[in-house]
N, C-alpha and C. Protein backbone atom coordinates (compact mmCIF):
# COMPACT_ATOMS: atom_id res chain seq x y z
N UNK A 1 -25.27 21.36 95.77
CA UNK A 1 -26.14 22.16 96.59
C UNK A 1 -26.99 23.06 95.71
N UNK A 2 -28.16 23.18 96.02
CA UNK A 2 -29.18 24.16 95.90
C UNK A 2 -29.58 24.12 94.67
N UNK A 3 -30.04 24.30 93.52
CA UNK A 3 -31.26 24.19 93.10
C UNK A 3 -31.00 23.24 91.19
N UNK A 4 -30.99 22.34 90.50
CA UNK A 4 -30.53 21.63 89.54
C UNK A 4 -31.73 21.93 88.72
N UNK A 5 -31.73 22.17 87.26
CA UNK A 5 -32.65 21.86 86.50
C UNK A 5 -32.55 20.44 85.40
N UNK A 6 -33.85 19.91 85.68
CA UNK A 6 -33.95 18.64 85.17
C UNK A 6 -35.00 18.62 83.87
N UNK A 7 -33.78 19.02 83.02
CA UNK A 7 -34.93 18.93 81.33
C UNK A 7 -35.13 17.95 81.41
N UNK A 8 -36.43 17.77 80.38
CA UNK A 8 -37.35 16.62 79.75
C UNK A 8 -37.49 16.74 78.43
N UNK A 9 -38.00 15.59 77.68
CA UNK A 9 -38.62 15.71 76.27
C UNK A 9 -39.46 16.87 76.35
N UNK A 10 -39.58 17.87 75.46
CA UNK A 10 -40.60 18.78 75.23
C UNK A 10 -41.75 18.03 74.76
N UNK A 11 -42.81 18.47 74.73
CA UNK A 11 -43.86 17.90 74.25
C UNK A 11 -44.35 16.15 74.29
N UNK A 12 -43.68 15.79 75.34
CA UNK A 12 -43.51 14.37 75.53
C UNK A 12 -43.97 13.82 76.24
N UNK A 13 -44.93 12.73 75.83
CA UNK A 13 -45.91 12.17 76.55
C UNK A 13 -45.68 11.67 77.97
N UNK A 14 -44.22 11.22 77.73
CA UNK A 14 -44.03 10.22 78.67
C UNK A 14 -43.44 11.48 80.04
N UNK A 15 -43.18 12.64 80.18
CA UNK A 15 -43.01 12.87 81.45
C UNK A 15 -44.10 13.83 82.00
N UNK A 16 -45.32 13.43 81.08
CA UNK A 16 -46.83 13.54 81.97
C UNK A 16 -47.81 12.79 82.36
N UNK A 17 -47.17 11.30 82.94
CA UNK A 17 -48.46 10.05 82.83
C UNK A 17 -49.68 10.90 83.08
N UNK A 18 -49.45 11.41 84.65
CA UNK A 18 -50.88 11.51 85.14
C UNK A 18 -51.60 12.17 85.01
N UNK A 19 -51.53 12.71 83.77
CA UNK A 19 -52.49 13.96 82.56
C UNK A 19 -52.52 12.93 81.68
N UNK A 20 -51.88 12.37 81.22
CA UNK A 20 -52.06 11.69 80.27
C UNK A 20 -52.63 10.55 80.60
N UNK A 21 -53.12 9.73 81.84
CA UNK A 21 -53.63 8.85 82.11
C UNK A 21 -55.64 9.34 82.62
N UNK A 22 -54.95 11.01 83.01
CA UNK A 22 -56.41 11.33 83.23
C UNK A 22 -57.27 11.57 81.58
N UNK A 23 -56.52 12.01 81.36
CA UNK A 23 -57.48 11.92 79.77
C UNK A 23 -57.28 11.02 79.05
N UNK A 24 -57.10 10.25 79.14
CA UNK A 24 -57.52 8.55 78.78
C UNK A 24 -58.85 8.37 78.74
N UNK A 25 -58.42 8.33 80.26
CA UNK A 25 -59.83 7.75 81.50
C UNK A 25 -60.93 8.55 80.63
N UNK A 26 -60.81 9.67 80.67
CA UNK A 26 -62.18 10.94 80.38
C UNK A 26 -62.33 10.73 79.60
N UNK A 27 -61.61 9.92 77.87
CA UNK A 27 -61.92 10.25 76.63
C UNK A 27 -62.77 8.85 76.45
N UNK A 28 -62.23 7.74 77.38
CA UNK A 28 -62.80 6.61 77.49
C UNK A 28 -64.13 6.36 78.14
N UNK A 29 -64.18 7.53 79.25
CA UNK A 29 -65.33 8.17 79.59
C UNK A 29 -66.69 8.61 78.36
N UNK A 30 -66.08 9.42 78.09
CA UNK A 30 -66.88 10.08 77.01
C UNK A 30 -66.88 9.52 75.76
N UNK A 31 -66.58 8.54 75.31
CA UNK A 31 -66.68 7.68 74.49
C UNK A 31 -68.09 7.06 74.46
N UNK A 32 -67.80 5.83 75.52
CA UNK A 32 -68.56 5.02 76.20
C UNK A 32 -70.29 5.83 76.56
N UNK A 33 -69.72 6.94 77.10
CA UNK A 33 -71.53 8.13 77.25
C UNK A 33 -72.35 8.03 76.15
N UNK A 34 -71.32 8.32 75.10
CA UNK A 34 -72.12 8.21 73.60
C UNK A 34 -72.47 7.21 72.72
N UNK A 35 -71.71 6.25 72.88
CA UNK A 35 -71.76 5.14 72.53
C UNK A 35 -73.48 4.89 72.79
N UNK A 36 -73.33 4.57 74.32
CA UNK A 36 -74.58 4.14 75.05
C UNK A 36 -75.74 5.67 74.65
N UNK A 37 -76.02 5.97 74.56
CA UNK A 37 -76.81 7.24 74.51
C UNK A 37 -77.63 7.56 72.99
N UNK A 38 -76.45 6.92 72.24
CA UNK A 38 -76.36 6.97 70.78
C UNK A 38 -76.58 8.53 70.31
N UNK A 39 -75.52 8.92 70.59
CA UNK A 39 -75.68 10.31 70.28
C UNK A 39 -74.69 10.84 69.37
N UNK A 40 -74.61 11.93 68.61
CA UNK A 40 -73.47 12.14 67.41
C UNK A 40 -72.48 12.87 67.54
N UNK A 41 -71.43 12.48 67.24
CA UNK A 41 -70.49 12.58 67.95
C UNK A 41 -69.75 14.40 67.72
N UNK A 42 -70.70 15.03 67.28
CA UNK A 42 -70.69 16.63 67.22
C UNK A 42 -70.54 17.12 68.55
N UNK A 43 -71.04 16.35 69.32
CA UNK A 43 -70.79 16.87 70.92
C UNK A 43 -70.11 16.14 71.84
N UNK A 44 -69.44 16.01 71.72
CA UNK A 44 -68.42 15.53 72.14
C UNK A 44 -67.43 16.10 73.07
N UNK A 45 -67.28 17.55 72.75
CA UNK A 45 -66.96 18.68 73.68
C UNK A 45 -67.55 18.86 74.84
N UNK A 46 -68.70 18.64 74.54
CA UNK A 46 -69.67 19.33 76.14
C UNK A 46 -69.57 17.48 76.71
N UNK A 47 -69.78 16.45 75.82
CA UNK A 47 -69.68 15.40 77.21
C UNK A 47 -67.67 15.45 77.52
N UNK A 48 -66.98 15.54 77.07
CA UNK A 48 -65.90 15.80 77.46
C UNK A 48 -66.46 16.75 78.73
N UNK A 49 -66.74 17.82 79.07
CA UNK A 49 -67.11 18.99 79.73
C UNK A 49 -67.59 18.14 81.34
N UNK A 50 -68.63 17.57 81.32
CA UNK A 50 -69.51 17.04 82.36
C UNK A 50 -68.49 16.08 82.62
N UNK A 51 -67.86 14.89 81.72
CA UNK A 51 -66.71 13.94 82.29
C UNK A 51 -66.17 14.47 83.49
N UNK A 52 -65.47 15.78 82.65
CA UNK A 52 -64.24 16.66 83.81
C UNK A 52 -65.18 16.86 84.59
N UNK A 53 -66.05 18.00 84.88
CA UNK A 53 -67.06 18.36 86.01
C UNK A 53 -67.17 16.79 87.51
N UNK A 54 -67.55 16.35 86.49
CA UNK A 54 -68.13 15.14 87.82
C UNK A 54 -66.18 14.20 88.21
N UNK A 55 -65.41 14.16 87.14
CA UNK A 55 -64.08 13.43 87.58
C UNK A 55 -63.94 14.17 89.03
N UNK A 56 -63.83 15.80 88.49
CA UNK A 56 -62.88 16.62 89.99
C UNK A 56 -63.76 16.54 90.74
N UNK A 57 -64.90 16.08 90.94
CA UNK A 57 -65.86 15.83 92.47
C UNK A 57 -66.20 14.91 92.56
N UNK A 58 -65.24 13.65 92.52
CA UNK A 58 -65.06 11.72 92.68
C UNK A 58 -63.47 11.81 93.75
N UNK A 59 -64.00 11.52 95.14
CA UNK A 59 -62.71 11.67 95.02
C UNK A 59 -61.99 9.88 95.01
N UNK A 60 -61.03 9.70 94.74
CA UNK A 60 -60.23 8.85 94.03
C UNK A 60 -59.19 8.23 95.45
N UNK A 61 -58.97 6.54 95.22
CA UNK A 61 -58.40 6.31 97.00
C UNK A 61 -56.95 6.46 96.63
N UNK A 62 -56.12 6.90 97.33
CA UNK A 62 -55.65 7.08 98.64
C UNK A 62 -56.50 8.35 99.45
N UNK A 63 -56.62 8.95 98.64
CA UNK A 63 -57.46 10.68 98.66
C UNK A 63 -58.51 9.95 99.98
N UNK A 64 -59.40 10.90 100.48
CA UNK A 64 -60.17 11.19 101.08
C UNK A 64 -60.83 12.16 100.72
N UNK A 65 -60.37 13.14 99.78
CA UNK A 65 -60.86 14.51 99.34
C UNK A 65 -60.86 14.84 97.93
N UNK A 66 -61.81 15.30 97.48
CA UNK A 66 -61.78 15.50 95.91
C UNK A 66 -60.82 16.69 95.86
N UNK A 67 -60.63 16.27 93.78
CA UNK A 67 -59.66 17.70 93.51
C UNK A 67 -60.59 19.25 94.27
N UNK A 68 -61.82 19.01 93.46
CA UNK A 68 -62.72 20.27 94.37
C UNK A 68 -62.90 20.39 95.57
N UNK A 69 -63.14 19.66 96.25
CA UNK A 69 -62.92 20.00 98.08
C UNK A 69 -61.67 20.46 98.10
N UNK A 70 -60.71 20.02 97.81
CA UNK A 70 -59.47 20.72 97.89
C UNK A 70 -59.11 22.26 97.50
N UNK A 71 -59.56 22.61 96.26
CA UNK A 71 -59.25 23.71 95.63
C UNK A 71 -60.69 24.49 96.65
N UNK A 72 -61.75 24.31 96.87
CA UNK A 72 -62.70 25.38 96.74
C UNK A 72 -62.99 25.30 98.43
N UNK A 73 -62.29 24.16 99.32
CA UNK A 73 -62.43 23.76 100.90
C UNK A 73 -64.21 23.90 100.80
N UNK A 74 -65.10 23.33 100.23
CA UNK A 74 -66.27 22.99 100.42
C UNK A 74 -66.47 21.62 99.76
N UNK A 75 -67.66 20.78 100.42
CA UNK A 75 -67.72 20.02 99.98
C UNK A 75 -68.95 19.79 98.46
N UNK A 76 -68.22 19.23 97.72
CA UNK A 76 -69.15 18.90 96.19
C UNK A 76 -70.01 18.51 96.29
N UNK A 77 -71.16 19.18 95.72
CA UNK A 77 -72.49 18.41 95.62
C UNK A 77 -72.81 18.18 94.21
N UNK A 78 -73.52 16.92 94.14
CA UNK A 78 -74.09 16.57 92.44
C UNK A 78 -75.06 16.86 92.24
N UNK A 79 -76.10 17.10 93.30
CA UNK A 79 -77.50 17.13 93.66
C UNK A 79 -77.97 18.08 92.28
N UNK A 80 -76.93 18.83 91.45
CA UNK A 80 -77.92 19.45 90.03
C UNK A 80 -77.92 18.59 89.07
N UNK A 81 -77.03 17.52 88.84
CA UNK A 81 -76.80 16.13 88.33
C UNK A 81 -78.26 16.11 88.06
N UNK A 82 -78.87 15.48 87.08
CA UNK A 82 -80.03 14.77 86.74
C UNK A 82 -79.24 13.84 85.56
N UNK A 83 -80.45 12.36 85.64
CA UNK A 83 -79.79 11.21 84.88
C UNK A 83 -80.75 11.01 83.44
């Protein structure tokens, strides 16, 4: 009864897939931006930056709702997005 603590590896990849699967995605993201763009890879930070920005206002299925609709209860607009 009532409340067990369940250690993990410290610092261990494996009992954070879904951080660790989101920055995959984003680094594979931002890879690929630059790649195509041909741009040097000094910035790399700020497209990391816009990755995240536009990930949390995609929302993703089972969802119906982005991470940001969720956290901010409005809905995301890209409309400052330019391509």
């Amino acid at each position: 009864m009532g409340m067990r603590a369940n250690h993990g590896t410290p610092h261990g990849p494996e009992q954070n897939g879904e951080a660790e699967r989101t920055m995959q995605t984003l680094m594979g993201v931002v890879k690929s931006c630059m790649k195509t763009a041909n741009t040097s890879e000094t910035i790399w930070c700020c497209a990391l930056d816009t990755a995240a920005h536009v990930w949390k206002r995609i929302a993703r299925p089972p969802e119906t709702m982005t991470p940001h609709e969720h956290f901010m209860q409005l809905k995301p607009s890209l409309s400052h997005m330019t391509m």
